[in-house]
Protein backbone atom coordinates (compact mmCIF):
# COMPACT_ATOMS: atom_id res chain seq x y z
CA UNK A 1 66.87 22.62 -196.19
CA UNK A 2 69.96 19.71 -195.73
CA UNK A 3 71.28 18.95 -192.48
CA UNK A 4 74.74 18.11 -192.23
CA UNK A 5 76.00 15.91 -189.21
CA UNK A 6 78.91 18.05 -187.46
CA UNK A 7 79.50 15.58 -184.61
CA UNK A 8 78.90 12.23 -183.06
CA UNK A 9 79.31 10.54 -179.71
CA UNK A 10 78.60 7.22 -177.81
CA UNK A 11 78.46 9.87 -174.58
CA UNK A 12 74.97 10.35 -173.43
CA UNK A 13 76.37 12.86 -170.36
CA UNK A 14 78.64 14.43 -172.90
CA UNK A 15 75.36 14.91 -175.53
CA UNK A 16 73.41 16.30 -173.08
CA UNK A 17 76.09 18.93 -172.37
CA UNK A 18 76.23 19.51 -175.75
CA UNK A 19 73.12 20.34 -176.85
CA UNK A 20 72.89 22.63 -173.28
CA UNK A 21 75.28 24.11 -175.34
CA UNK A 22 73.95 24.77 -178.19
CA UNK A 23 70.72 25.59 -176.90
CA UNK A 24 71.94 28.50 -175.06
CA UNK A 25 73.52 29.97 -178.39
CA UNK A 26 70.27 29.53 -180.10
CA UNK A 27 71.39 27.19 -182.53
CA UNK A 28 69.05 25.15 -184.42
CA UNK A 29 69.91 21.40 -183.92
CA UNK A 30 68.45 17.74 -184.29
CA UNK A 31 70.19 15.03 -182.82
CA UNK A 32 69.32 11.28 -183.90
CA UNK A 33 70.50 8.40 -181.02
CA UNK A 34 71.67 5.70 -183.01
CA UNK A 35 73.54 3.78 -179.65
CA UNK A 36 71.63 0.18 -178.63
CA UNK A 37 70.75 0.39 -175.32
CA UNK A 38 70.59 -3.49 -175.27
CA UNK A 39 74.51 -2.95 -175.57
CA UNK A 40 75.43 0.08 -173.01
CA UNK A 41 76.04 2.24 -176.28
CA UNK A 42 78.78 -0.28 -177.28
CA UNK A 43 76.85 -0.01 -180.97
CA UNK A 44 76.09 3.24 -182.45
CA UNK A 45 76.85 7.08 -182.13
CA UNK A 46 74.75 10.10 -180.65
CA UNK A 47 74.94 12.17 -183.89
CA UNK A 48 73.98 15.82 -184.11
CA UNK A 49 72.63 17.57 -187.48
CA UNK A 50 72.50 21.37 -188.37
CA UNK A 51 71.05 22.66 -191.25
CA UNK A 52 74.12 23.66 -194.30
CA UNK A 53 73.79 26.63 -193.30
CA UNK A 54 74.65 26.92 -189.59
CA UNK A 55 77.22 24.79 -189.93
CA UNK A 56 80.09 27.51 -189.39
CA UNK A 57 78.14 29.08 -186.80
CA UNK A 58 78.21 25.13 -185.04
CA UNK A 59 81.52 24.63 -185.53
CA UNK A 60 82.34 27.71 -183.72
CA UNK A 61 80.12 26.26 -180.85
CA UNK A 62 81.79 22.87 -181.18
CA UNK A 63 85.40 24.58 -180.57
CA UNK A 64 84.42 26.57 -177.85
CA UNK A 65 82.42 24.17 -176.29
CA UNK A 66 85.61 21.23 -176.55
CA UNK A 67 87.85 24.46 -175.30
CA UNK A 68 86.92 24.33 -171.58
């Protein structure tokens, strides 16, 4: 299966939210923490992966989720 990356953030409170998020609508997610924490997460993204073929069904998630 390919994962696709449908969003990144340097927001740790706003990743954790997130995948709360996503969780609760039983989506199927990985999410890699690039940030250096020698740097306060001045370097590097939060990025979250789906695999191709939830990626509409993320989306959807993403829009709601950014809605409230």
């Amino acid at each position: 299966m390919s994962k696709v990356r449908i969003f990144s953030t340097k927001s740790s409170v706003e990743s954790m939210g997130l995948q709360n998020h996503f969780k609760s609508n039983d989506l199927n997610f990985e999410v890699i923490d690039k940030t250096d924490s020698s740097y306060a997460s001045v370097f590097g993204d939060i990025e979250f992966y789906v695999n191709k073929e939830d990626e509409n069904k993320a989306q959807k998630l993403l829009d709601v989720y950014f809605e409230n």
